[in-house]
Protein backbone atom coordinates (compact mmCIF):
# COMPACT_ATOMS: atom_id res chain seq x y z
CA UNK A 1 -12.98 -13.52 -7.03
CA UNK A 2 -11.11 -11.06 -4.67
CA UNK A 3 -12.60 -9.44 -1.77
CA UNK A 4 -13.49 -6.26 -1.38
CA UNK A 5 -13.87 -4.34 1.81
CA UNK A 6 -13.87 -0.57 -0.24
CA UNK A 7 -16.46 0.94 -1.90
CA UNK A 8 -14.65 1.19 -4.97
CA UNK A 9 -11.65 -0.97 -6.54
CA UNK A 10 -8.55 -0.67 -4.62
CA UNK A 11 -5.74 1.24 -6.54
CA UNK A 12 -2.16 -0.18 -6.55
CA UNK A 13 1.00 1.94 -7.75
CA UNK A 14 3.26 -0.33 -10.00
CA UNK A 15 6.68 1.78 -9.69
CA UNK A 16 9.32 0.30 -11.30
CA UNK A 17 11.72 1.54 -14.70
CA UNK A 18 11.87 -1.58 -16.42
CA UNK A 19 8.52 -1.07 -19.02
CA UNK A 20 8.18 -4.88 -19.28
CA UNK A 21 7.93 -5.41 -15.63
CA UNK A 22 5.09 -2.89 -15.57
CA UNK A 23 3.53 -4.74 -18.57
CA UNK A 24 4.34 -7.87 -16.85
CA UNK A 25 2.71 -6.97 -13.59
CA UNK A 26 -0.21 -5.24 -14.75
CA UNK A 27 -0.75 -8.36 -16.80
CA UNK A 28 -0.34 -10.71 -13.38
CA UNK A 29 -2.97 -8.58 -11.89
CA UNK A 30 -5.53 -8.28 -14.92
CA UNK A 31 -8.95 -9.38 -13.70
CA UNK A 32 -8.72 -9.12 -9.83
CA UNK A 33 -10.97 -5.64 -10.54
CA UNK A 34 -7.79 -3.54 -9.48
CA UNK A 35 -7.57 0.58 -10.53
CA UNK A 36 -2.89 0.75 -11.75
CA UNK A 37 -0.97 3.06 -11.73
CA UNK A 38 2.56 3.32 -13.16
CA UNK A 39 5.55 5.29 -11.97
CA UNK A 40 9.00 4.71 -13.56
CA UNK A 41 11.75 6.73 -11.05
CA UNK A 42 12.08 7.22 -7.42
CA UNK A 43 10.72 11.30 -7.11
CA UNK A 44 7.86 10.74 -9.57
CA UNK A 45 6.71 7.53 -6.97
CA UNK A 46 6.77 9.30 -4.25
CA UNK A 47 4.79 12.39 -6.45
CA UNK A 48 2.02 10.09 -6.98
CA UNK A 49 1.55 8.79 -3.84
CA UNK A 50 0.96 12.24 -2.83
CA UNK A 51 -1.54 12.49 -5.60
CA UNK A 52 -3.15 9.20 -5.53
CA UNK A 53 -2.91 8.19 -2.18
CA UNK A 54 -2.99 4.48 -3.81
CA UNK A 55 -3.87 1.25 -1.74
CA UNK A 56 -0.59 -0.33 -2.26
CA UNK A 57 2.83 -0.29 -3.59
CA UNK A 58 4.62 -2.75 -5.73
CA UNK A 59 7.92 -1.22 -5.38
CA UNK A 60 11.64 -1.81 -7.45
CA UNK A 61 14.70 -1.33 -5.61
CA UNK A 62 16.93 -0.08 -8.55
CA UNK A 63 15.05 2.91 -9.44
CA UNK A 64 16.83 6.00 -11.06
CA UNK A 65 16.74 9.13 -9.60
CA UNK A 66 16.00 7.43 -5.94
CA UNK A 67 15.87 4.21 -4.96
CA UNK A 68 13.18 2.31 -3.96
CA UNK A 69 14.44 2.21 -0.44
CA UNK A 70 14.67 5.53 -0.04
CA UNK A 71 11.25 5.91 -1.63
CA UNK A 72 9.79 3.19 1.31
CA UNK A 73 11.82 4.92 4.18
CA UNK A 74 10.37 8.60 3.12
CA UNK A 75 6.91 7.01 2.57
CA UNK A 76 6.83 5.37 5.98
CA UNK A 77 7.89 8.05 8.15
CA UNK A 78 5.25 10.12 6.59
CA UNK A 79 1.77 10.06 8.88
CA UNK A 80 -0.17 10.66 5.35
CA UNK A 81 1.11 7.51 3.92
CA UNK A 82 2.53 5.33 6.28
CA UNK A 83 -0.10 3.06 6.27
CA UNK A 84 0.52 1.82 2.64
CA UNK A 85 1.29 -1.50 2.29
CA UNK A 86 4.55 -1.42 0.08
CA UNK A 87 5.77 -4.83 -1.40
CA UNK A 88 9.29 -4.45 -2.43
CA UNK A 89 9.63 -6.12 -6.00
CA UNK A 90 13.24 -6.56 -7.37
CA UNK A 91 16.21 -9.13 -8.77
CA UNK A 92 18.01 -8.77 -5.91
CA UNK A 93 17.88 -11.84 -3.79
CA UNK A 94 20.52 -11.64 -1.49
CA UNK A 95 19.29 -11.64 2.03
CA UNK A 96 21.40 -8.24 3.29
CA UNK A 97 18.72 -7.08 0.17
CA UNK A 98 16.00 -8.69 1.79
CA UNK A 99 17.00 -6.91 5.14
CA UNK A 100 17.31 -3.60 3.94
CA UNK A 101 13.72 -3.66 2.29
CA UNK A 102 12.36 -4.60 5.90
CA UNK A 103 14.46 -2.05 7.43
CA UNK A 104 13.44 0.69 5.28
CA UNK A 105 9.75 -0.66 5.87
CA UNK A 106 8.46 -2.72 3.12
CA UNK A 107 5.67 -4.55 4.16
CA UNK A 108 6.78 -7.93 1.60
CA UNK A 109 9.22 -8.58 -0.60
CA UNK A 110 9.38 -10.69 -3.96
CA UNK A 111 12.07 -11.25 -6.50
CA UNK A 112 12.23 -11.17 -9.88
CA UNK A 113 10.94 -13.29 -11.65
CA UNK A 114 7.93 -13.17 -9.97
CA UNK A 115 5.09 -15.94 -9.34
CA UNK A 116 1.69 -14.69 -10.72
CA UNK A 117 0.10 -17.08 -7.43
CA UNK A 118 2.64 -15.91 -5.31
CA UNK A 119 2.09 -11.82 -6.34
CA UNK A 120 -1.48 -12.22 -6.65
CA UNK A 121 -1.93 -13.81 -2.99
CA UNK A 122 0.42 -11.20 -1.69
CA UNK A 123 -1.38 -8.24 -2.83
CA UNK A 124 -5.12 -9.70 -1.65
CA UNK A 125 -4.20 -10.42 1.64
CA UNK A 126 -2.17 -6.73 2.03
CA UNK A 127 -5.30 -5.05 0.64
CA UNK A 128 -7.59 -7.06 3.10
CA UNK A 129 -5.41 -5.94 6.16
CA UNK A 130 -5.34 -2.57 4.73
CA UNK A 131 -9.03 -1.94 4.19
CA UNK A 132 -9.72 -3.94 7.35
CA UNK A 133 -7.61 -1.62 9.24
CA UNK A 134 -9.33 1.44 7.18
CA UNK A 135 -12.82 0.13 8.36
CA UNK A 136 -11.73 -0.26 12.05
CA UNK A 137 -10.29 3.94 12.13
CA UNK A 138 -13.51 5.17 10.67
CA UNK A 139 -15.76 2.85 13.45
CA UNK A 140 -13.50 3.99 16.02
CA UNK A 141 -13.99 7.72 14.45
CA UNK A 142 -17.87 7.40 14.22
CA UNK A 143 -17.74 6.03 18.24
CA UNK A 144 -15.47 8.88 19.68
CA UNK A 145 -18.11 11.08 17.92
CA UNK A 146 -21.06 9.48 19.21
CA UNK A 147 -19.18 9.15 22.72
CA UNK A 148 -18.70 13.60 22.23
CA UNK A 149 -22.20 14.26 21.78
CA UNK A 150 -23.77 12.01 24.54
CA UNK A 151 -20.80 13.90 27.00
CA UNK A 152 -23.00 17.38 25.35
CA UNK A 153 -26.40 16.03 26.40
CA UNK A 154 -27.42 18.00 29.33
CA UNK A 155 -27.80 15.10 32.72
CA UNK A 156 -31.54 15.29 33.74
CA UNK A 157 -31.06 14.91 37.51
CA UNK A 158 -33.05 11.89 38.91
CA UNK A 159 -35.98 12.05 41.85
């Protein structure tokens, strides 16, 4: 059973061209309660991140139309989604590959073929520090507010 620090099930962007991958990950994920969404090219990703503001990102490198690096890089350096977790899915193994993904700021990485244990593992523990971290802004939110309106109360002076 996964946990699950939202009020609702956590949505995760599959965005890769290869149809059976999708299939393939969807299929990996089945039963862990998750909300997926599918993208199949670079622009459209980065479209529906805008729309669906999604938990996390299982991304392909080899994308057409922009690649998935460029999709992380533009994602991170955006203050609406930089908190995203983005795992980079892809066949390429090499570690210059491997680099790149962590320099363009992918969160994980995981080649092809990938381990249903090792994906599903992956993905719970990105979504715990994710909603964990989610949890922690809107305490932090509710105490700066509290903090405002006790600064507002008028001091009573003392006898």
């Amino acid at each position: 059973m996964r946990l699950d620090y939202t009020t609702g099930p956590s949505r995760i962007l599959i965005a890769d061209d290869n149809q059976q991958n999708c299939e393939l990950l969807e299929a990996y994920l089945a039963g862990e309660g998750y909300l997926i969404d599918f993208s199949s090219d670079g622009e459209a990703t980065l479209k529906q991140v805008e729309r669906e503001q999604p938990d996390l990102i299982l991304l392909d490198i080899m994308m057409p139309r922009m690649s998935g690096y460029e999709v992380c890089e533009r994602l991170k350096k955006s203050d609406a989604t930089c908190d995203i977790p983005i795992i980079m899915v892809t066949a390429l193994n090499e570690s210059g590959d491997i680099e790149k993904a962590v320099n363009a700021g992918a969160d994980d990485f995981l080649s092809k073929p990938v381990n249903k244990l090792e994906l599903t593992t992956r993905v719970r523990s990105l979504l715990r520090v994710r909603h964990l971290t989610n949890e922690r802004d809107r305490l932090l939110a509710y105490l700066a507010e509290v903090d405002g309106l006790v600064e507002r109360i008028p001091q009573v002076p003392s006898m």
